[in-house]
PDB file of N, CA and C in Angstrom:
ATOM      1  N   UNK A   1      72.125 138.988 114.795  1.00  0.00           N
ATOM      2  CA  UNK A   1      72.429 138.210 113.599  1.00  0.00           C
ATOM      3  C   UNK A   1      73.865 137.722 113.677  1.00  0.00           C
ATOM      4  N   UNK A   2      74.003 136.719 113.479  1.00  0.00           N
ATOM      5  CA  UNK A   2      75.235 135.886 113.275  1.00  0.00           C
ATOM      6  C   UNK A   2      75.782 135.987 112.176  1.00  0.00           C
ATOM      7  N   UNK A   3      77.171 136.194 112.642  1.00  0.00           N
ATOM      8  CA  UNK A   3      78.006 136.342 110.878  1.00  0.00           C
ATOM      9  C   UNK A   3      79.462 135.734 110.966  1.00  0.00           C
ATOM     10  N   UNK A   4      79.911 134.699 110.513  1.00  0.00           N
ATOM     11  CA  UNK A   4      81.326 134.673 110.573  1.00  0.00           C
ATOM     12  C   UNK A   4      81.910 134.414 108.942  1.00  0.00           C
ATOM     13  N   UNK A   5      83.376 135.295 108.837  1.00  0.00           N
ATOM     14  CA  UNK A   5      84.084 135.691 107.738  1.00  0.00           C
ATOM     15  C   UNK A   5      85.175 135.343 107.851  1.00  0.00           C
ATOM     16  N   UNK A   6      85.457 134.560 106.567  1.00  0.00           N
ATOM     17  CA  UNK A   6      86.703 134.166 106.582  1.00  0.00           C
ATOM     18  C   UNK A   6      87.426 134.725 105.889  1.00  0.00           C
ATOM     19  N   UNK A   7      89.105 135.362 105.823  1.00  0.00           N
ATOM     20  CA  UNK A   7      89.605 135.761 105.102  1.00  0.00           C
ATOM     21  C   UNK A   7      91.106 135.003 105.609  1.00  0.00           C
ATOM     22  N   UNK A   8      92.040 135.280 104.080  1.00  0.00           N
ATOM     23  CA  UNK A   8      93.302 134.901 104.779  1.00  0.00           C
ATOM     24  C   UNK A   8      93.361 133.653 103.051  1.00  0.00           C
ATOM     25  N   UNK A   9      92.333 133.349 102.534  1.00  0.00           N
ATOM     26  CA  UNK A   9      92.663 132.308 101.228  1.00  0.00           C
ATOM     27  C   UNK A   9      93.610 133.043 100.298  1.00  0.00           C
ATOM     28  N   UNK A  10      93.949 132.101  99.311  1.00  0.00           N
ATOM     29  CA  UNK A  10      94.712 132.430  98.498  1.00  0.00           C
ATOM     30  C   UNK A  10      95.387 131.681  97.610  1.00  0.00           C
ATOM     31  N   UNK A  11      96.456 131.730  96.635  1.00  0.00           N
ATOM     32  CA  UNK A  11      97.104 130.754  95.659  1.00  0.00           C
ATOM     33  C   UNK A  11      98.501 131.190  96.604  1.00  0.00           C
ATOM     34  N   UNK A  12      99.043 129.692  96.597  1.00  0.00           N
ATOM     35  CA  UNK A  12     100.251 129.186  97.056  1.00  0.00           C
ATOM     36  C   UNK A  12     100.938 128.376  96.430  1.00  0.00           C
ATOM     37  N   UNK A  13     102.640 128.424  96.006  1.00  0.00           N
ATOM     38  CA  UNK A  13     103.115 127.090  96.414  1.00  0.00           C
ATOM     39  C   UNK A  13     103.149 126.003  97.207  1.00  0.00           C
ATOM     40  N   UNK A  14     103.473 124.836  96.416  1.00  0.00           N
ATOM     41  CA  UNK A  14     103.443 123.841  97.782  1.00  0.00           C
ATOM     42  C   UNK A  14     104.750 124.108  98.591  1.00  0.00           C
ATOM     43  N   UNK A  15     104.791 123.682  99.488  1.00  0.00           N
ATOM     44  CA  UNK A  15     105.262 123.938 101.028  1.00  0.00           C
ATOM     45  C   UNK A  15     105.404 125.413 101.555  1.00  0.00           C
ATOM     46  N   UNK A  16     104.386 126.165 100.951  1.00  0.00           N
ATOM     47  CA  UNK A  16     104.174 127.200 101.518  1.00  0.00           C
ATOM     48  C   UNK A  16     103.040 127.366 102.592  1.00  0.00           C
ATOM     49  N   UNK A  17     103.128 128.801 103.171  1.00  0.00           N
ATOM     50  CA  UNK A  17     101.792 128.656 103.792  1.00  0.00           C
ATOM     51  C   UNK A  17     101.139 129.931 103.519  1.00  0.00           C
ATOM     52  N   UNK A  18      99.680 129.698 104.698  1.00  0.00           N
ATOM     53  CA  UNK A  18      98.937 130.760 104.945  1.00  0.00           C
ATOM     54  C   UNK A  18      98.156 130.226 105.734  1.00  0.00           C
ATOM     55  N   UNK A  19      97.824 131.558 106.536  1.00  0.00           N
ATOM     56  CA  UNK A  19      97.179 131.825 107.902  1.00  0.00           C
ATOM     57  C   UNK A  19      95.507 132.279 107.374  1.00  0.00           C
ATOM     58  N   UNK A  20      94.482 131.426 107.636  1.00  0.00           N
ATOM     59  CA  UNK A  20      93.196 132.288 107.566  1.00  0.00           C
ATOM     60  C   UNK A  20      92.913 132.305 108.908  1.00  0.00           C
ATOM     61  N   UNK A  21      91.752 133.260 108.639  1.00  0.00           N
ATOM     62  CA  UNK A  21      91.047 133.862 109.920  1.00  0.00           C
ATOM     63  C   UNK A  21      89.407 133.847 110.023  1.00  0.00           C
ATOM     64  N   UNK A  22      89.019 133.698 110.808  1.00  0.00           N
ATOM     65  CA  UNK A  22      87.444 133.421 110.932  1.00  0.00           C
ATOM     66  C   UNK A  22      87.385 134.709 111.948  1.00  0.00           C
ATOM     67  N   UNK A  23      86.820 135.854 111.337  1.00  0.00           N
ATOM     68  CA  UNK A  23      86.194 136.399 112.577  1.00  0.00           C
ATOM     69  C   UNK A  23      84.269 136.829 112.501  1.00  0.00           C
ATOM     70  N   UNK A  24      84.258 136.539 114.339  1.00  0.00           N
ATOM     71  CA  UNK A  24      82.662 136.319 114.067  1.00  0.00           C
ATOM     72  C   UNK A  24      81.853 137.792 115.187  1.00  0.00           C
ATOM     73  N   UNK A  25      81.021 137.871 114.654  1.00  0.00           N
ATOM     74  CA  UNK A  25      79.798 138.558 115.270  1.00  0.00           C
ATOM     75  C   UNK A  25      78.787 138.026 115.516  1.00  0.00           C
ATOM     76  N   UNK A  26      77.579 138.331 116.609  1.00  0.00           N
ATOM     77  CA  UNK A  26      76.582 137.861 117.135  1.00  0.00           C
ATOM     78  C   UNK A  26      76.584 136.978 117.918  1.00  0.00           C
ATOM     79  N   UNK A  27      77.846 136.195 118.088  1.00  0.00           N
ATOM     80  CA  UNK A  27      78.438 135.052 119.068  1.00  0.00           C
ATOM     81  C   UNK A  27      79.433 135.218 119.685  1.00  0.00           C
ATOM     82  N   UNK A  28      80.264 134.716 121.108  1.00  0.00           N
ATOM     83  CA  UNK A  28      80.966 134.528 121.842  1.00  0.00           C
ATOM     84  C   UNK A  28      81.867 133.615 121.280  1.00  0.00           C
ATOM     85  N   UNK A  29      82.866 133.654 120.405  1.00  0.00           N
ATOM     86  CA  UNK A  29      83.560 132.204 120.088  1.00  0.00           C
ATOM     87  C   UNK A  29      84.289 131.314 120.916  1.00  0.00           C
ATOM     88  N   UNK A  30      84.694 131.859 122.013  1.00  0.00           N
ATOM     89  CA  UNK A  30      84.948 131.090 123.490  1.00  0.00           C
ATOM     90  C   UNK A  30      84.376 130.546 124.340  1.00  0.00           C
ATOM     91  N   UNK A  31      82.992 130.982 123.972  1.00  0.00           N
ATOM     92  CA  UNK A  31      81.626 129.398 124.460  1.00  0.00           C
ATOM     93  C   UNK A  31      81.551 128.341 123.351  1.00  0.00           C
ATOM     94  N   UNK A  32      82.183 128.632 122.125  1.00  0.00           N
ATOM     95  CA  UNK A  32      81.427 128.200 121.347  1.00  0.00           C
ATOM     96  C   UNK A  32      82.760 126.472 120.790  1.00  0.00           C
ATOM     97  N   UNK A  33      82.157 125.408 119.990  1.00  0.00           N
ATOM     98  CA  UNK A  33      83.041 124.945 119.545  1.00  0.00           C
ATOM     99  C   UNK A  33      83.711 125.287 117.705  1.00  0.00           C
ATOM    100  N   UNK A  34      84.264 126.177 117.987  1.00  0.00           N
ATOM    101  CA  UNK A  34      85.258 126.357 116.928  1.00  0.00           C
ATOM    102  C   UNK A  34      85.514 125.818 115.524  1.00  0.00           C
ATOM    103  N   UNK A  35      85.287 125.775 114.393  1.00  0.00           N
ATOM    104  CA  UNK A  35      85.810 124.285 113.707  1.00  0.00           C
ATOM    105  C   UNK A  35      86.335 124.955 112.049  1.00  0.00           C
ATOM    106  N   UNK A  36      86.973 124.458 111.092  1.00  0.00           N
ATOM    107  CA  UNK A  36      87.471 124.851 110.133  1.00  0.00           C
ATOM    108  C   UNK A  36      87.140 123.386 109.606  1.00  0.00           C
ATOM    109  N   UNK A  37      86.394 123.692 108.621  1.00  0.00           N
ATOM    110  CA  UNK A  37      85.971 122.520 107.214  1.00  0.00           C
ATOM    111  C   UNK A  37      86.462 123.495 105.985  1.00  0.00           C
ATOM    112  N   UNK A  38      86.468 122.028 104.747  1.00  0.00           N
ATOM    113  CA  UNK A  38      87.073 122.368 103.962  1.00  0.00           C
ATOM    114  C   UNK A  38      86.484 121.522 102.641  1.00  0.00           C
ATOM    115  N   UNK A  39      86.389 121.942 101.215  1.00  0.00           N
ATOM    116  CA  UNK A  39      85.775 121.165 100.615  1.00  0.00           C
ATOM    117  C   UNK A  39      86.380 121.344  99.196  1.00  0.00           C
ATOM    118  N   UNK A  40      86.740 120.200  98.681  1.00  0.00           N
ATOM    119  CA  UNK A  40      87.313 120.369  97.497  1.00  0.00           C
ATOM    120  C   UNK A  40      86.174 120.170  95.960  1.00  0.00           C
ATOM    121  N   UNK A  41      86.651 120.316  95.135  1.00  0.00           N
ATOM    122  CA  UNK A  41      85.622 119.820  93.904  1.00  0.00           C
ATOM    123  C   UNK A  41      85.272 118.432  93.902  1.00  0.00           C
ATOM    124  N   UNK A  42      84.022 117.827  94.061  1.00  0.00           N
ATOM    125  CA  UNK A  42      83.745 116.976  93.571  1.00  0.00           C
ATOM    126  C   UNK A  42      83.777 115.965  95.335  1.00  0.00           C
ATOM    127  N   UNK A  43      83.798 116.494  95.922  1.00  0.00           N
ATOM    128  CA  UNK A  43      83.984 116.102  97.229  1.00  0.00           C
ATOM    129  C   UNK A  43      83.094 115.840  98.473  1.00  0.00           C
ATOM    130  N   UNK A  44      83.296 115.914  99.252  1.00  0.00           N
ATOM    131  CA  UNK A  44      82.565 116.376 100.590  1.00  0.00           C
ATOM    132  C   UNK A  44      83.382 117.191 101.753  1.00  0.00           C
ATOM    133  N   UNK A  45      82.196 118.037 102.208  1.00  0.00           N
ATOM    134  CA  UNK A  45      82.665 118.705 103.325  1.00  0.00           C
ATOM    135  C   UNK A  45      83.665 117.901 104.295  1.00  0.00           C
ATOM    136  N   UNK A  46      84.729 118.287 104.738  1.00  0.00           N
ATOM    137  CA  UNK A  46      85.605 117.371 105.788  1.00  0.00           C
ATOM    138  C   UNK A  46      85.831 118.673 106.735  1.00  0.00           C
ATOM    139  N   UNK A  47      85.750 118.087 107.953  1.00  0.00           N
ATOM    140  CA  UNK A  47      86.517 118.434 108.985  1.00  0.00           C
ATOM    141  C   UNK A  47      87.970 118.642 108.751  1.00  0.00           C
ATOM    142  N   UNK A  48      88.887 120.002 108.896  1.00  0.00           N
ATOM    143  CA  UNK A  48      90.078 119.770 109.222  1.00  0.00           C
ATOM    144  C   UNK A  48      90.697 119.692 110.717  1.00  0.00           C
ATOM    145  N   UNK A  49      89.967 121.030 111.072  1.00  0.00           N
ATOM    146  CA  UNK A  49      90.351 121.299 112.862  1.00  0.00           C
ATOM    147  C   UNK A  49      89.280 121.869 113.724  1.00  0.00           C
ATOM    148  N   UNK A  50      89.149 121.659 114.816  1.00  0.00           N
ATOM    149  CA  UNK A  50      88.404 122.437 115.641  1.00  0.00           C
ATOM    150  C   UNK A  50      89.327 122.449 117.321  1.00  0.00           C
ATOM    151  N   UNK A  51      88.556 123.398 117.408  1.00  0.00           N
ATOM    152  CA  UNK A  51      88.541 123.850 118.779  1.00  0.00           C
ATOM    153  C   UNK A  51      87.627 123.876 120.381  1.00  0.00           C
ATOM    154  N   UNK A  52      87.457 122.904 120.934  1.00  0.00           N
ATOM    155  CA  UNK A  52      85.692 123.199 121.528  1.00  0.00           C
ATOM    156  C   UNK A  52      86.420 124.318 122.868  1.00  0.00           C
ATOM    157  N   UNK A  53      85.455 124.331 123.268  1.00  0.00           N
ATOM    158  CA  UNK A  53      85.161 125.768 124.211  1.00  0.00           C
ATOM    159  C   UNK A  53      86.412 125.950 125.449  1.00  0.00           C
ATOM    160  N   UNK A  54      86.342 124.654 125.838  1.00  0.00           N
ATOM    161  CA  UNK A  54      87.706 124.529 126.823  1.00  0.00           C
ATOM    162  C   UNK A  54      88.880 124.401 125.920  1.00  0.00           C
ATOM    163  N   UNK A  55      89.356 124.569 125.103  1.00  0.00           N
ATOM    164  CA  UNK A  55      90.616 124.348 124.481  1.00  0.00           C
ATOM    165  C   UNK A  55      91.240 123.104 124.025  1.00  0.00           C
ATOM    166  N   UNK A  56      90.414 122.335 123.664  1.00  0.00           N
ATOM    167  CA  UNK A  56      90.712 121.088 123.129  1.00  0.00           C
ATOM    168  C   UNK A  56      90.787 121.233 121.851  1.00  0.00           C
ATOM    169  N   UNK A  57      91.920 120.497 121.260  1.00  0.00           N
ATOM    170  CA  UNK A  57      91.590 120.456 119.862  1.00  0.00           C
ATOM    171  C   UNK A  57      91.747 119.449 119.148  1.00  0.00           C
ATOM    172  N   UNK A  58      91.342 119.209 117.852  1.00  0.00           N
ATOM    173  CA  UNK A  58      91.202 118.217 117.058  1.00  0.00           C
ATOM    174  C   UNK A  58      91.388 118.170 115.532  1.00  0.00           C
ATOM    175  N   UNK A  59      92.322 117.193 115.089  1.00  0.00           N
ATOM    176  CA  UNK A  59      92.450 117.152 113.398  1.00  0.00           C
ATOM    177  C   UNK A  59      92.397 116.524 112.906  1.00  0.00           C
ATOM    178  N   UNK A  60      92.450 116.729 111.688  1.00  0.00           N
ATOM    179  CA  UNK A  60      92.222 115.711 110.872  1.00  0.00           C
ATOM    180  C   UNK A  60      93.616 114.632 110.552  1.00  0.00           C
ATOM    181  N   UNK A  61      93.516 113.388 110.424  1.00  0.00           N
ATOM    182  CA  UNK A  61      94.887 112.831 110.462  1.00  0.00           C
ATOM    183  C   UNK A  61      95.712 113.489 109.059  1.00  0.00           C
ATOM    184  N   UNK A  62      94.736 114.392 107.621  1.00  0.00           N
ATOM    185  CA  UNK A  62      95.788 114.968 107.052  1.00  0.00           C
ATOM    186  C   UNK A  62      96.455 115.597 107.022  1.00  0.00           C
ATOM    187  N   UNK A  63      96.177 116.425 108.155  1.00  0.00           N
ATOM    188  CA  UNK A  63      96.213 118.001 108.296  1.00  0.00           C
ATOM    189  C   UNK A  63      97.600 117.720 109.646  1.00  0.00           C
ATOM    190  N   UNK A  64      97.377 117.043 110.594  1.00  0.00           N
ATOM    191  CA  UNK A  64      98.037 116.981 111.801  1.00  0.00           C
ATOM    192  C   UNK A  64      99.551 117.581 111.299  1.00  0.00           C
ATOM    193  N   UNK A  65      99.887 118.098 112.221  1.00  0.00           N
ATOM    194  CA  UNK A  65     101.627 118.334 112.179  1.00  0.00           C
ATOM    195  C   UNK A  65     101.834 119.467 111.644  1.00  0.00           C
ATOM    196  N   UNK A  66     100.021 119.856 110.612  1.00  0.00           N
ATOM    197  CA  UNK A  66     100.799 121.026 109.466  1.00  0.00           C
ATOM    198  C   UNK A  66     100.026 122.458 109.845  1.00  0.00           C
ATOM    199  N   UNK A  67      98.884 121.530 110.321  1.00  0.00           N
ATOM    200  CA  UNK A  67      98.096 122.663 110.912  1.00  0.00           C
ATOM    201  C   UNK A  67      98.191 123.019 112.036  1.00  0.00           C
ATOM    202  N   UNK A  68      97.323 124.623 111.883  1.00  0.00           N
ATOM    203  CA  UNK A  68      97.187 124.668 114.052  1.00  0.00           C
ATOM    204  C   UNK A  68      95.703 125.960 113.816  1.00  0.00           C
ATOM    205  N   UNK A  69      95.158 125.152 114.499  1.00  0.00           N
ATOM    206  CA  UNK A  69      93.785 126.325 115.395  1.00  0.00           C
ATOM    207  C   UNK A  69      94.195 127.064 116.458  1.00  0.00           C
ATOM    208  N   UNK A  70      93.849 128.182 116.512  1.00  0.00           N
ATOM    209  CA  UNK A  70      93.446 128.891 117.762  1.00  0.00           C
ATOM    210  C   UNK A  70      92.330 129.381 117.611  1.00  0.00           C
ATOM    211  N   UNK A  71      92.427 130.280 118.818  1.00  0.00           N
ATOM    212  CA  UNK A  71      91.302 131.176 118.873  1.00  0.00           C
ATOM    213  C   UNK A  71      91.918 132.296 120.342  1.00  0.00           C
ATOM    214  N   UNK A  72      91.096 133.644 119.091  1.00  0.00           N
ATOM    215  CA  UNK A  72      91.739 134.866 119.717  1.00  0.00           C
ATOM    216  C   UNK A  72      90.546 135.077 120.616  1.00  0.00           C
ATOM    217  N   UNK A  73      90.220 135.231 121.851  1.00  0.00           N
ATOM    218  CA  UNK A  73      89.099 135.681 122.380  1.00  0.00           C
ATOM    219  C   UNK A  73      89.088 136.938 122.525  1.00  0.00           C
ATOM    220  N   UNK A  74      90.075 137.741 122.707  1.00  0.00           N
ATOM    221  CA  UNK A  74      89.968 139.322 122.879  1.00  0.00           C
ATOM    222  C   UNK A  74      89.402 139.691 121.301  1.00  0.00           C
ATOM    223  N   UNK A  75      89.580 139.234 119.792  1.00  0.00           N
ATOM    224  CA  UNK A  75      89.504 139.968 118.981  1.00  0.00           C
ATOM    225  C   UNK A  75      87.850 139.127 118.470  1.00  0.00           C
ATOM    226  N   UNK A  76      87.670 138.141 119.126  1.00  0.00           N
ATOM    227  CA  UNK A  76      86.508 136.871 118.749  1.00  0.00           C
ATOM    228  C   UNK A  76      86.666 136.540 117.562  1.00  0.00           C
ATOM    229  N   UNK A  77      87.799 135.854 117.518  1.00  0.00           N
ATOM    230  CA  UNK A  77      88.195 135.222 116.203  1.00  0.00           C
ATOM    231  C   UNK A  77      88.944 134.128 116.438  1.00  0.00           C
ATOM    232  N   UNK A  78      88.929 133.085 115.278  1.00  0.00           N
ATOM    233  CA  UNK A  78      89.478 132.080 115.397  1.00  0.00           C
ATOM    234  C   UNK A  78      90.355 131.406 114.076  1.00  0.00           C
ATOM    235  N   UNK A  79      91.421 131.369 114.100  1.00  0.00           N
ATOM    236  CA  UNK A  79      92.720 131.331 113.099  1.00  0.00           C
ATOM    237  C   UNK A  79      93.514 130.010 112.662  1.00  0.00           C
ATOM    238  N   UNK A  80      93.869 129.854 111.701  1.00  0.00           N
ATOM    239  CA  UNK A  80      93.842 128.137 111.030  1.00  0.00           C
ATOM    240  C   UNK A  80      95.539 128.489 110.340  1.00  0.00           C
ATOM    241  N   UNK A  81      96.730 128.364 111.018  1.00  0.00           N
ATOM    242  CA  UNK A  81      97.587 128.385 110.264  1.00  0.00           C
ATOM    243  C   UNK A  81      98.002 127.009 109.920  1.00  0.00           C
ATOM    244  N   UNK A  82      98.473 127.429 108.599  1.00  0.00           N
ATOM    245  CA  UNK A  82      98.675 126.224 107.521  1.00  0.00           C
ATOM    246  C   UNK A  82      99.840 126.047 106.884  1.00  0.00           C
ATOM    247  N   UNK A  83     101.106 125.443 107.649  1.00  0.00           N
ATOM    248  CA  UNK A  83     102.117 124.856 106.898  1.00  0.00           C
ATOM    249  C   UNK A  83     101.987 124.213 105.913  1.00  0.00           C
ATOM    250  N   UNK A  84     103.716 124.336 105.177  1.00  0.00           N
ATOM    251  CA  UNK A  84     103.678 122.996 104.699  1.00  0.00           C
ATOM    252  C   UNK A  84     102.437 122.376 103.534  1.00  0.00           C
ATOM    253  N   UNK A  85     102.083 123.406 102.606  1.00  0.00           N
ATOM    254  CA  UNK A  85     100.711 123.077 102.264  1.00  0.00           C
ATOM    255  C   UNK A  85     101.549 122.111 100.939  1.00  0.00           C
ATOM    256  N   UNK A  86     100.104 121.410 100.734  1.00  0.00           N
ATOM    257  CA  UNK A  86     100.178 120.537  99.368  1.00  0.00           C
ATOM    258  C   UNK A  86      99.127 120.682  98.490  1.00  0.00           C
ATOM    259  N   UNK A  87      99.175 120.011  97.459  1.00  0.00           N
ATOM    260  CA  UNK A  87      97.932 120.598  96.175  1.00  0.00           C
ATOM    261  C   UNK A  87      96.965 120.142  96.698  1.00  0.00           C
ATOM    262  N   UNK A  88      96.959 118.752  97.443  1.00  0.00           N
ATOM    263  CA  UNK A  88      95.286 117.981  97.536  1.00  0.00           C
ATOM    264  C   UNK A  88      94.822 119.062  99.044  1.00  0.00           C
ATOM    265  N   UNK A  89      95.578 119.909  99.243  1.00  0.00           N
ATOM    266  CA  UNK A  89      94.739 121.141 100.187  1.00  0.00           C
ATOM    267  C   UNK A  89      93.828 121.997  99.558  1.00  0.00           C
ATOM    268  N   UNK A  90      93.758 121.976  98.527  1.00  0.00           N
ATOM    269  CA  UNK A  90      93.151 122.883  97.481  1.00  0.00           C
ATOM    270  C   UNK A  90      92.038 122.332  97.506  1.00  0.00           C
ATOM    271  N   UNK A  91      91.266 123.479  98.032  1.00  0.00           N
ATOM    272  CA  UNK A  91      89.485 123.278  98.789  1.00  0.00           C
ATOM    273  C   UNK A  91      89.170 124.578  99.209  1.00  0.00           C
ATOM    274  N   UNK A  92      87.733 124.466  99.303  1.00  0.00           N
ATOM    275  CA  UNK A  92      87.044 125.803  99.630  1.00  0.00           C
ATOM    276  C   UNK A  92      87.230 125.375 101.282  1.00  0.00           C
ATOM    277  N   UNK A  93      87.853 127.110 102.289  1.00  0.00           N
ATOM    278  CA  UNK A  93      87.635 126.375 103.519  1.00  0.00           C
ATOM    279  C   UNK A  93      86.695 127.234 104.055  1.00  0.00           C
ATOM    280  N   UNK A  94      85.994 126.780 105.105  1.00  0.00           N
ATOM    281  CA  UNK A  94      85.090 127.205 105.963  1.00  0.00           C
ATOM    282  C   UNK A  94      85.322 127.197 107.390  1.00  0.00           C
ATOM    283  N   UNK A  95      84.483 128.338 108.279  1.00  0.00           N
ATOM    284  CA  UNK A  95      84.659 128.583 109.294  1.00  0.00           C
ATOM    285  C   UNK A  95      83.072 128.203 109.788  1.00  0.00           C
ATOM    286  N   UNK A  96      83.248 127.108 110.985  1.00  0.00           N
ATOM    287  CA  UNK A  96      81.942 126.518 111.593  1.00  0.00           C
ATOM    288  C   UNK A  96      81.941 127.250 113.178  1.00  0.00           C
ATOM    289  N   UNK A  97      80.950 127.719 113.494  1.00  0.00           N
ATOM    290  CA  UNK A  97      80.451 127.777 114.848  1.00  0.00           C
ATOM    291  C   UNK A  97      79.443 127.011 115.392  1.00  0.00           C
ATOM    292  N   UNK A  98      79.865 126.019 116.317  1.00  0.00           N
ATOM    293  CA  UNK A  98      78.432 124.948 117.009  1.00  0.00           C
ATOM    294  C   UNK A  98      78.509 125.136 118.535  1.00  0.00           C
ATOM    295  N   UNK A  99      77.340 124.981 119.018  1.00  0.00           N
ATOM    296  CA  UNK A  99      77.002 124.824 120.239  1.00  0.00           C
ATOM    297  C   UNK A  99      75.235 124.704 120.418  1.00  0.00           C
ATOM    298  N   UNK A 100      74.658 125.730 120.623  1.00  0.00           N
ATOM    299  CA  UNK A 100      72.886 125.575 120.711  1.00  0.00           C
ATOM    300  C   UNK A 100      72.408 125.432 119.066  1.00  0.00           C
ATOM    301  N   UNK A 101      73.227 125.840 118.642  1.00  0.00           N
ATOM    302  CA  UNK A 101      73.096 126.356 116.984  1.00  0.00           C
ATOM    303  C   UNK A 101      74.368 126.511 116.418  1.00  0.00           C
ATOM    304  N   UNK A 102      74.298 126.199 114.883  1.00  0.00           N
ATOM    305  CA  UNK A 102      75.325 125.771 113.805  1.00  0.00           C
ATOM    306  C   UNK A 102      75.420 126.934 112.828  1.00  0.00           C
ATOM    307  N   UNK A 103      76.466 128.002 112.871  1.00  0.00           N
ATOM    308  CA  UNK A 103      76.892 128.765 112.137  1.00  0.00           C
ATOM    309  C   UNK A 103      78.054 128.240 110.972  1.00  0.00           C
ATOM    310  N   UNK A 104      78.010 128.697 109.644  1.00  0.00           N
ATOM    311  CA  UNK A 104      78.823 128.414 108.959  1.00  0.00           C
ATOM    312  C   UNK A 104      79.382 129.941 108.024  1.00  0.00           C
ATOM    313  N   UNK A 105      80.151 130.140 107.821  1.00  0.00           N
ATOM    314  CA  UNK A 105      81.181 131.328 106.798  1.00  0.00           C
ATOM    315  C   UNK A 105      80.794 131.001 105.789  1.00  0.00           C
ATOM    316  N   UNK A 106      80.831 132.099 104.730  1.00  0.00           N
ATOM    317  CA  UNK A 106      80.699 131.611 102.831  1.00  0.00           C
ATOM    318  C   UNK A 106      82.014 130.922 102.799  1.00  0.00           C
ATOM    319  N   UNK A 107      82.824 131.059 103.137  1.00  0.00           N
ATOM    320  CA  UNK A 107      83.669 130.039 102.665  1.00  0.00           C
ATOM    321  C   UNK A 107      85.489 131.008 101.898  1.00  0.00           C
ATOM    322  N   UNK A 108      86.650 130.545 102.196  1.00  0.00           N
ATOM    323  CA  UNK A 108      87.537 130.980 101.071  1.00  0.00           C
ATOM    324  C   UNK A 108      88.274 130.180 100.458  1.00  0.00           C
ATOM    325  N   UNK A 109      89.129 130.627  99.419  1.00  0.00           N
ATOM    326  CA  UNK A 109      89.387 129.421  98.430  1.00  0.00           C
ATOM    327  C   UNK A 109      90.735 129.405  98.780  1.00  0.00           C
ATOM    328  N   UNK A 110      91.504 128.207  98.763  1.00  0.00           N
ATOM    329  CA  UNK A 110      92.897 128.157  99.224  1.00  0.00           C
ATOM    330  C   UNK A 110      93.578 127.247  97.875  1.00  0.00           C
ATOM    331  N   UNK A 111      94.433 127.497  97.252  1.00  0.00           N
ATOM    332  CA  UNK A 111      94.369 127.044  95.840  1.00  0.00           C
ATOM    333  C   UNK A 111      95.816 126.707  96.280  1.00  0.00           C
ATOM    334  N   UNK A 112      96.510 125.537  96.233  1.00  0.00           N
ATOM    335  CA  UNK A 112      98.322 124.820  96.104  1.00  0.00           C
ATOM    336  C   UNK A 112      98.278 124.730  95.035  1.00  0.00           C
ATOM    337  N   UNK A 113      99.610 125.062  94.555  1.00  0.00           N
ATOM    338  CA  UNK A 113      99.965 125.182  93.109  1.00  0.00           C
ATOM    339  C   UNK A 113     101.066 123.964  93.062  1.00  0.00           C
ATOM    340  N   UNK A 114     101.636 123.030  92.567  1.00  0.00           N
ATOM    341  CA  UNK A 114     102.661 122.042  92.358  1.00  0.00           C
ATOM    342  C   UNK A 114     103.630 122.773  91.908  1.00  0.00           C
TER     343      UNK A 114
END
């Protein structure tokens, strides 16, 4: 059974940060492509970052500069630190696993305060 958990949300000032964490079971996250979505009220799911299997990565043009993905393979986890935050960051985020099959996290809430 597949499970990935995100922890690491929280209420912030703006230009503060925080680090979440996706860690997963039932999967290899170093075969896998990596990804952190995010969804605000009234919105749609967006892509912020991912990671695919060789170490490529990818963002979103809002996010660029502030964010950063990795991924821990010794602990099989994969980590979204977040500078520099602003209010319109304030979204539920999620942790995606794709490759043969599409895993997704319940989700945590990352709340910028003005």
């Amino acid at each position: 059974q597949v499970q990935l958990v995100e922890s690491g949300g929280g209420l912030v000032q703006a230009g503060g940060s925080l680090r979440l964490s996706c860690a997963a079971s039932g999967i290899i996250v170093s075969i896998y492509a990596m990804g952190w979505y995010r969804q605000a009220p009234g919105k749609q799911r967006e892509l912020v970052a991912r990671i695919s299997w060789n170490g490529n990565t990818d963002y979103a043009d809002s996010v660029k500069g502030r964010f950063t993905i990795s991924r821990d393979n010794a602990k099989n986890m994969v980590n979204l630190q977040m500078n520099s935050l602003k209010p319109e960051d304030t979204a539920v985020y999620y942790c995606n696993a794709f490759r043969w099959s599409e895993y997704w996290g319940p989700g945590t809430q990352v709340t910028v305060s003005s």
